[in-house]
PDB file of N, CA and C in Angstrom:
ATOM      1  N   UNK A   1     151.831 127.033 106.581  1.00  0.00           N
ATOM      2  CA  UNK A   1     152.600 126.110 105.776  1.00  0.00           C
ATOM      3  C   UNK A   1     152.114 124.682 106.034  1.00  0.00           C
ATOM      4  N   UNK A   2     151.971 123.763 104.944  1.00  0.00           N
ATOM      5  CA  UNK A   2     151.446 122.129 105.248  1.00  0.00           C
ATOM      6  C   UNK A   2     152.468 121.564 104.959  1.00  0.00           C
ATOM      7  N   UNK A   3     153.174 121.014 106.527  1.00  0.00           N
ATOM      8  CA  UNK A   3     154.371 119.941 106.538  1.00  0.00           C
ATOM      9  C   UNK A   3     154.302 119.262 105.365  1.00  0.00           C
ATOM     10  N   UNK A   4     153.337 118.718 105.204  1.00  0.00           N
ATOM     11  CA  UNK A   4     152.804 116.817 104.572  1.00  0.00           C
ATOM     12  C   UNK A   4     153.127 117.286 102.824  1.00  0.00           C
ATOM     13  N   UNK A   5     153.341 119.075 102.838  1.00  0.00           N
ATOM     14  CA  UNK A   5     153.792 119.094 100.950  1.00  0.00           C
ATOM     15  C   UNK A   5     155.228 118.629 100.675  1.00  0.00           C
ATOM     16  N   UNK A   6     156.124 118.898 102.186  1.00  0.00           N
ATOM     17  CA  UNK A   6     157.659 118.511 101.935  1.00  0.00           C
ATOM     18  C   UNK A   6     157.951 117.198 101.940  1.00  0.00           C
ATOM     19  N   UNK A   7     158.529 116.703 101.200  1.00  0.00           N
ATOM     20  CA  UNK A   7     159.018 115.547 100.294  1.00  0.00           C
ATOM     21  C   UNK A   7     159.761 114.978 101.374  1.00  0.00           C
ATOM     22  N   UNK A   8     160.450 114.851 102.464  1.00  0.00           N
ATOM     23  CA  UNK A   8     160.789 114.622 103.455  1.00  0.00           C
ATOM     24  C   UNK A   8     159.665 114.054 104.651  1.00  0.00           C
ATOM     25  N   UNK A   9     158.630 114.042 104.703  1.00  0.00           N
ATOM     26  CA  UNK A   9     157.553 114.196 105.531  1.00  0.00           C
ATOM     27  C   UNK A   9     156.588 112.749 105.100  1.00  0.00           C
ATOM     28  N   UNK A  10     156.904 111.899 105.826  1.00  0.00           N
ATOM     29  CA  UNK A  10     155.843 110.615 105.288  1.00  0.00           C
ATOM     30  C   UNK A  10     154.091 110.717 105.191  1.00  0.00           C
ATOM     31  N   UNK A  11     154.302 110.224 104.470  1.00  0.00           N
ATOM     32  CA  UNK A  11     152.332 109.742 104.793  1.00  0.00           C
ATOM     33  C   UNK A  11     151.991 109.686 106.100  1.00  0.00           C
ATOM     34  N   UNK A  12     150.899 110.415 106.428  1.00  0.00           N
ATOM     35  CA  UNK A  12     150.492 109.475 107.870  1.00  0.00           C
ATOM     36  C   UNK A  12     148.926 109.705 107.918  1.00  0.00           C
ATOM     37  N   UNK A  13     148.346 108.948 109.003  1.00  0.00           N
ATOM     38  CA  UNK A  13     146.863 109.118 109.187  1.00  0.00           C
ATOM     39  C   UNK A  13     146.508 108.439 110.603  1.00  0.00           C
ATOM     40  N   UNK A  14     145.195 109.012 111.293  1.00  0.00           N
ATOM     41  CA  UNK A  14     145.125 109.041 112.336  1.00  0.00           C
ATOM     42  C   UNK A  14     144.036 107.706 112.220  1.00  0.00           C
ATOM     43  N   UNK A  15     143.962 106.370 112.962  1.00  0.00           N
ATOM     44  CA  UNK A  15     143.428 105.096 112.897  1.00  0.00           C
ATOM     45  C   UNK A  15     142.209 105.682 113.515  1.00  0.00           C
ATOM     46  N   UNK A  16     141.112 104.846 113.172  1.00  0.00           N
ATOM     47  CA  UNK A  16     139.952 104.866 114.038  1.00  0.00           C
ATOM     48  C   UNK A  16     139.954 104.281 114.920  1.00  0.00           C
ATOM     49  N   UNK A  17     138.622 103.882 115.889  1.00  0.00           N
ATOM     50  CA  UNK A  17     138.775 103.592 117.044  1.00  0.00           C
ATOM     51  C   UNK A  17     138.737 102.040 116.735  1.00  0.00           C
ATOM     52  N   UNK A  18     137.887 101.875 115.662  1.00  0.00           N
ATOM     53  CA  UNK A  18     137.830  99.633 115.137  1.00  0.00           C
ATOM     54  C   UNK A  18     138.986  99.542 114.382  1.00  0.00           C
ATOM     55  N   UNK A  19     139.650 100.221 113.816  1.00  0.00           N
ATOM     56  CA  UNK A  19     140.913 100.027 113.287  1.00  0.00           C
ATOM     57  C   UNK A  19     142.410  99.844 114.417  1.00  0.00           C
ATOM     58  N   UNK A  20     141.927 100.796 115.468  1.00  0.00           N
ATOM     59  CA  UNK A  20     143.364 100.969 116.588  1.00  0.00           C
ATOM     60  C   UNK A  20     142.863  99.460 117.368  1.00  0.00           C
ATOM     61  N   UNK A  21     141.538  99.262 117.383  1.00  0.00           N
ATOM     62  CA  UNK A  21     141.408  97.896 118.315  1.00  0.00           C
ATOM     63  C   UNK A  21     141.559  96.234 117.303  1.00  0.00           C
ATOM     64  N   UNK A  22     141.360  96.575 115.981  1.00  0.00           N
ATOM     65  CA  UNK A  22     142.057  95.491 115.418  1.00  0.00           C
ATOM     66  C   UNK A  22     143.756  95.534 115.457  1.00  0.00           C
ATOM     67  N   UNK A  23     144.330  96.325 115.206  1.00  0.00           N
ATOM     68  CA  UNK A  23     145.923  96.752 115.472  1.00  0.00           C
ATOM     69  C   UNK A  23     146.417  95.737 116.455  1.00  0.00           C
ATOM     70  N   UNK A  24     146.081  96.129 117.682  1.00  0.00           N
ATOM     71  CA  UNK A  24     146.384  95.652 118.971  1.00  0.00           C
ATOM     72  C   UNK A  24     146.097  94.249 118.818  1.00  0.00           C
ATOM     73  N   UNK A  25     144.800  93.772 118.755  1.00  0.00           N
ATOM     74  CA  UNK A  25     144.541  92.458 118.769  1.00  0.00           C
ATOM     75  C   UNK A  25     145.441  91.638 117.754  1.00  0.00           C
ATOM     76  N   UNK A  26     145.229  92.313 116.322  1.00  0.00           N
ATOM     77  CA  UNK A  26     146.602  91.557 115.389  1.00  0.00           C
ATOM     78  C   UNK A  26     148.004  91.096 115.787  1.00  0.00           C
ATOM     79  N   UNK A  27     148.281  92.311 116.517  1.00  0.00           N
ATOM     80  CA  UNK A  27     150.041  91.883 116.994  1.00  0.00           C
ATOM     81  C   UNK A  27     149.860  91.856 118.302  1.00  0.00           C
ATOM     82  N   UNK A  28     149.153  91.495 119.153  1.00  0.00           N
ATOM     83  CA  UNK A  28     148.495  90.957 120.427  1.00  0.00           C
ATOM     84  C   UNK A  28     149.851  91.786 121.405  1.00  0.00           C
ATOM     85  N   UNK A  29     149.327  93.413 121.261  1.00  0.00           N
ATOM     86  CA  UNK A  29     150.093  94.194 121.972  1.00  0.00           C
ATOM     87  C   UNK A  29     149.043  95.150 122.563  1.00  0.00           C
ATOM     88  N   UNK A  30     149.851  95.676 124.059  1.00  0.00           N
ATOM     89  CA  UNK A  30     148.553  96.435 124.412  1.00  0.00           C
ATOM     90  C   UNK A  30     149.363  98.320 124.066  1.00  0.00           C
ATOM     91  N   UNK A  31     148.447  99.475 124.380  1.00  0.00           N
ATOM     92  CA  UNK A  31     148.746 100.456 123.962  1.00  0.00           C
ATOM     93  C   UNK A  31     150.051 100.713 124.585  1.00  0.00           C
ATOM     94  N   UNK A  32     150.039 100.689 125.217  1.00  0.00           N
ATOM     95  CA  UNK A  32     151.408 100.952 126.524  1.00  0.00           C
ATOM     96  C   UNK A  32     153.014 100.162 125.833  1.00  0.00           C
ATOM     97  N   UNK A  33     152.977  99.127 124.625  1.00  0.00           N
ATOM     98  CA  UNK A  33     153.871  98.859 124.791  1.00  0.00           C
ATOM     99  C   UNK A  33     154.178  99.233 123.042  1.00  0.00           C
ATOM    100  N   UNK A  34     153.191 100.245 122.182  1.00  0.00           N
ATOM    101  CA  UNK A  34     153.228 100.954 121.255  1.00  0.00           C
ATOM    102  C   UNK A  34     154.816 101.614 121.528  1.00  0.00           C
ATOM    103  N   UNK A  35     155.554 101.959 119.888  1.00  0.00           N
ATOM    104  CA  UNK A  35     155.811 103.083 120.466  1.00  0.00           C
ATOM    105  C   UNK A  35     155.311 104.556 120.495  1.00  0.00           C
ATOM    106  N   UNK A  36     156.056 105.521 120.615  1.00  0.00           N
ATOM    107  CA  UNK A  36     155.350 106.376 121.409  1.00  0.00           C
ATOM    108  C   UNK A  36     156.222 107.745 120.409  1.00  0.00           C
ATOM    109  N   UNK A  37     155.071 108.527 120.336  1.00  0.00           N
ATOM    110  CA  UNK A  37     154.797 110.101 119.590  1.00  0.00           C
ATOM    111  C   UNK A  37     154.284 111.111 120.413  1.00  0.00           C
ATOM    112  N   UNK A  38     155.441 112.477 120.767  1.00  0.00           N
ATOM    113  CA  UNK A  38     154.819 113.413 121.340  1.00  0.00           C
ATOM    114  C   UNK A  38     153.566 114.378 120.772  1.00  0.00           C
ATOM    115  N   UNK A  39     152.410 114.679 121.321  1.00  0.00           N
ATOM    116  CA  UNK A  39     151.624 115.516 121.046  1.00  0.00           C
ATOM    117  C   UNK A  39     152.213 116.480 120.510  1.00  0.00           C
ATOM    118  N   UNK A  40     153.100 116.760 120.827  1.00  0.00           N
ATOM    119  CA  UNK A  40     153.672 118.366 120.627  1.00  0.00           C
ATOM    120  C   UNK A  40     154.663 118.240 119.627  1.00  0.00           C
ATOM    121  N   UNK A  41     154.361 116.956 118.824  1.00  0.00           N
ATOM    122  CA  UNK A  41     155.133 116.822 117.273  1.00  0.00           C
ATOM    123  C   UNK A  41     154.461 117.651 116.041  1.00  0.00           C
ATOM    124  N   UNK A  42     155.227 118.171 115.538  1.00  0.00           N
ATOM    125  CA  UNK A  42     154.619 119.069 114.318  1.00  0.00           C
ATOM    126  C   UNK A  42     153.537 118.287 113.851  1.00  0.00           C
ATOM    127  N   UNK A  43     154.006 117.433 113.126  1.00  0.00           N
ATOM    128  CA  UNK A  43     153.053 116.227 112.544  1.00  0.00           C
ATOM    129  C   UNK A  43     152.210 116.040 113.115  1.00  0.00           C
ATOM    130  N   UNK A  44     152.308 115.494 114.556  1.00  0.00           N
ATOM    131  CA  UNK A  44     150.638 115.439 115.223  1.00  0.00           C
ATOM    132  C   UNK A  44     149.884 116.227 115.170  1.00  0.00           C
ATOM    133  N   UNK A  45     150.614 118.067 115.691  1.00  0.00           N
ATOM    134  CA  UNK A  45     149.778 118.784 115.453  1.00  0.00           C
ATOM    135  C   UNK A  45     148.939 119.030 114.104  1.00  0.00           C
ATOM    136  N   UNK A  46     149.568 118.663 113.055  1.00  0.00           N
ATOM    137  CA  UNK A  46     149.395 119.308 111.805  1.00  0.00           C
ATOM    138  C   UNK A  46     147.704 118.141 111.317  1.00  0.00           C
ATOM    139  N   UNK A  47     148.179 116.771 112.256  1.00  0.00           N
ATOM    140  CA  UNK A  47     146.635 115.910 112.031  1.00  0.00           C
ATOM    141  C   UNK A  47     145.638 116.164 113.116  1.00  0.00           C
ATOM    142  N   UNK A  48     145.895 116.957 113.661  1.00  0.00           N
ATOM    143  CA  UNK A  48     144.994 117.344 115.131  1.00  0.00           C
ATOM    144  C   UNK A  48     144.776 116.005 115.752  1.00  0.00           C
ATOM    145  N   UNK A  49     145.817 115.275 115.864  1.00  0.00           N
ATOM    146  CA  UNK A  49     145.609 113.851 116.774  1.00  0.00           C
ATOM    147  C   UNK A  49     145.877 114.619 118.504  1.00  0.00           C
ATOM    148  N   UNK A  50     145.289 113.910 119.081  1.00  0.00           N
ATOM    149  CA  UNK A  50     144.765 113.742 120.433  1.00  0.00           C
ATOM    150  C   UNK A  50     145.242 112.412 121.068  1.00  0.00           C
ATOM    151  N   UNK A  51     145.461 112.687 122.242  1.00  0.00           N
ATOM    152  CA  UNK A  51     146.489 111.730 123.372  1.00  0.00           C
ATOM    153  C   UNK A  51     146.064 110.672 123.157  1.00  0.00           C
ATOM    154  N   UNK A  52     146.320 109.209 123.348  1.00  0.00           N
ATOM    155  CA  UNK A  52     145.879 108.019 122.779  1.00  0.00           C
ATOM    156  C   UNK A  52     145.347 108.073 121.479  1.00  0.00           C
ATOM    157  N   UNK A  53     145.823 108.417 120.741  1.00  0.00           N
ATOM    158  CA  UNK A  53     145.056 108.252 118.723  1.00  0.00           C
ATOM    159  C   UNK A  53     146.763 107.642 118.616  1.00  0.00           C
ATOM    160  N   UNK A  54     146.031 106.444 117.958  1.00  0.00           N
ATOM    161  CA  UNK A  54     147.529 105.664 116.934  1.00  0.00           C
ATOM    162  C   UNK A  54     147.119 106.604 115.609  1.00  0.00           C
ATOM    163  N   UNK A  55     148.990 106.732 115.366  1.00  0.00           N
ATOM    164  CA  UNK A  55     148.733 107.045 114.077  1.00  0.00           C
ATOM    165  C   UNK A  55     149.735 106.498 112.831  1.00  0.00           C
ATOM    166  N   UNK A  56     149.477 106.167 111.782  1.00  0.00           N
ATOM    167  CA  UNK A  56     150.054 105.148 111.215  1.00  0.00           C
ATOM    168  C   UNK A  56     150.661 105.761 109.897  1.00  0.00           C
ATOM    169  N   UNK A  57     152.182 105.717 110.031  1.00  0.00           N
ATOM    170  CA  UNK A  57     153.083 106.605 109.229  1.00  0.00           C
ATOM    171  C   UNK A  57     153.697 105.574 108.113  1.00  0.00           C
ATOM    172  N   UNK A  58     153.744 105.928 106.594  1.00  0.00           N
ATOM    173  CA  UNK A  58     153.755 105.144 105.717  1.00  0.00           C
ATOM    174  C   UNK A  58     155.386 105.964 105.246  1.00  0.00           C
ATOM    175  N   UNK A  59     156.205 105.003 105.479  1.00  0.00           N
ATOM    176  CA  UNK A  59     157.695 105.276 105.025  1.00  0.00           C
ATOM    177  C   UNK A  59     158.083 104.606 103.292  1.00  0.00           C
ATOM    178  N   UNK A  60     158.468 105.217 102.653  1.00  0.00           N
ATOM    179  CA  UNK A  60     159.310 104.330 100.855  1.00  0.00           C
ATOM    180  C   UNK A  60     160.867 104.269 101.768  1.00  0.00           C
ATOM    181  N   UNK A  61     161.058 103.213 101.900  1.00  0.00           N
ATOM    182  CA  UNK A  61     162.598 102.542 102.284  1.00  0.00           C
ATOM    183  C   UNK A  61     163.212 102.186 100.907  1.00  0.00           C
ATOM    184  N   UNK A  62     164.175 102.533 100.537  1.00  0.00           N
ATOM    185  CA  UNK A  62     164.957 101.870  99.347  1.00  0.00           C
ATOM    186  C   UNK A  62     163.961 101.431  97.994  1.00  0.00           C
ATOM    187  N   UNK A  63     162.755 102.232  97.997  1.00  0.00           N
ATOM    188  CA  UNK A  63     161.816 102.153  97.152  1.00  0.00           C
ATOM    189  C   UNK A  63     160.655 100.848  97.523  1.00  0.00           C
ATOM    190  N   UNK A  64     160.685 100.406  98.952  1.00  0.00           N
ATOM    191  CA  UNK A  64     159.489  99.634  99.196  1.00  0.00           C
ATOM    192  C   UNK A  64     158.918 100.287 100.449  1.00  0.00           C
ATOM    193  N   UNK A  65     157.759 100.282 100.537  1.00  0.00           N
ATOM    194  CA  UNK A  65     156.597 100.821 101.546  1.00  0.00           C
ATOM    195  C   UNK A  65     156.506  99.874 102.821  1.00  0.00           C
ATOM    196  N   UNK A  66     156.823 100.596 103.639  1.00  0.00           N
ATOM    197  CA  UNK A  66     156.963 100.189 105.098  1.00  0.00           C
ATOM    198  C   UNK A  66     155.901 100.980 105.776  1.00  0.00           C
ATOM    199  N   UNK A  67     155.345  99.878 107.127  1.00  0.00           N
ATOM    200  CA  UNK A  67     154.548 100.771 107.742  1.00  0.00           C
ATOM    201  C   UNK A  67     154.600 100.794 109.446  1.00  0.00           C
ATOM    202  N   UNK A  68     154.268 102.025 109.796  1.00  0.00           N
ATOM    203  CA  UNK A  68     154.810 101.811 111.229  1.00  0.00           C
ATOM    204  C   UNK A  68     153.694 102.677 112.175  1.00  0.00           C
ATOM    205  N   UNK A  69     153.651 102.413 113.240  1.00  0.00           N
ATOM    206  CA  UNK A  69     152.456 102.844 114.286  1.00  0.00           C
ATOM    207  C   UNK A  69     153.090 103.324 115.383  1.00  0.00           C
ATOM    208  N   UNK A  70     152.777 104.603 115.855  1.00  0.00           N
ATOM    209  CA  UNK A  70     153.090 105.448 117.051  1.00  0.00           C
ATOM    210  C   UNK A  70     151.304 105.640 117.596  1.00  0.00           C
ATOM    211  N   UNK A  71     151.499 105.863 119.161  1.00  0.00           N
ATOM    212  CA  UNK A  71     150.354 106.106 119.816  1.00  0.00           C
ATOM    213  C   UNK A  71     151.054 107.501 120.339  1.00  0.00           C
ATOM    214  N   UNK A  72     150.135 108.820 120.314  1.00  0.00           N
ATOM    215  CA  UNK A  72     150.502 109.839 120.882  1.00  0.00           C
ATOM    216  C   UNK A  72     150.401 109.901 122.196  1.00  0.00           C
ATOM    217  N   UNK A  73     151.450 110.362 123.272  1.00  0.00           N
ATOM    218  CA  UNK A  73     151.344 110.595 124.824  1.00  0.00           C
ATOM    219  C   UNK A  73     151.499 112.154 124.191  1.00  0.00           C
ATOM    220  N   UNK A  74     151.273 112.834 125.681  1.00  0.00           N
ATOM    221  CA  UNK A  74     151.309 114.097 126.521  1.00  0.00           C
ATOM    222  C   UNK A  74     152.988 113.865 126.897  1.00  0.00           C
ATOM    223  N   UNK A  75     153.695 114.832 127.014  1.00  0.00           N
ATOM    224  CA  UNK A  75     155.314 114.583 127.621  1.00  0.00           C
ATOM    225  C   UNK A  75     154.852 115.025 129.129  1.00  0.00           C
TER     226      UNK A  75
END
């Protein structure tokens, strides 16, 4: 079954490595103070993200596009 067909289930995508290091530098934050996504989230699994991969989840709020960044840990 592919989570990402249910209508409930945001956009998401896994940043590259010049994309996760512009991120940080933009909002002059380091990884550690990201918040934070278990590996062992459906969703992660379902992008095969790996421990430190930001991944950047695209929410419709009240019909405007919001965007938000989790870095995956290990629990």
């Amino acid at each position: 079954m592919d989570i990402f067909k249910h209508f409930l289930v945001p956009k998401c995508r896994i940043l590259s490595e010049e994309e996760k290091k512009e991120l940080l530098k933009r909002y002059n934050v380091k990884e550690s103070q990201l918040p934070k996504i278990l590996a062992s989230d459906p969703m992660v699994k379902a992008l095969n993200a790996k421990v430190g991969d930001i991944i950047e989840i695209e929410r419709n709020i009240f019909g405007r596009k919001s965007i938000y960044y989790r870095i995956v840990i290990e629990k």
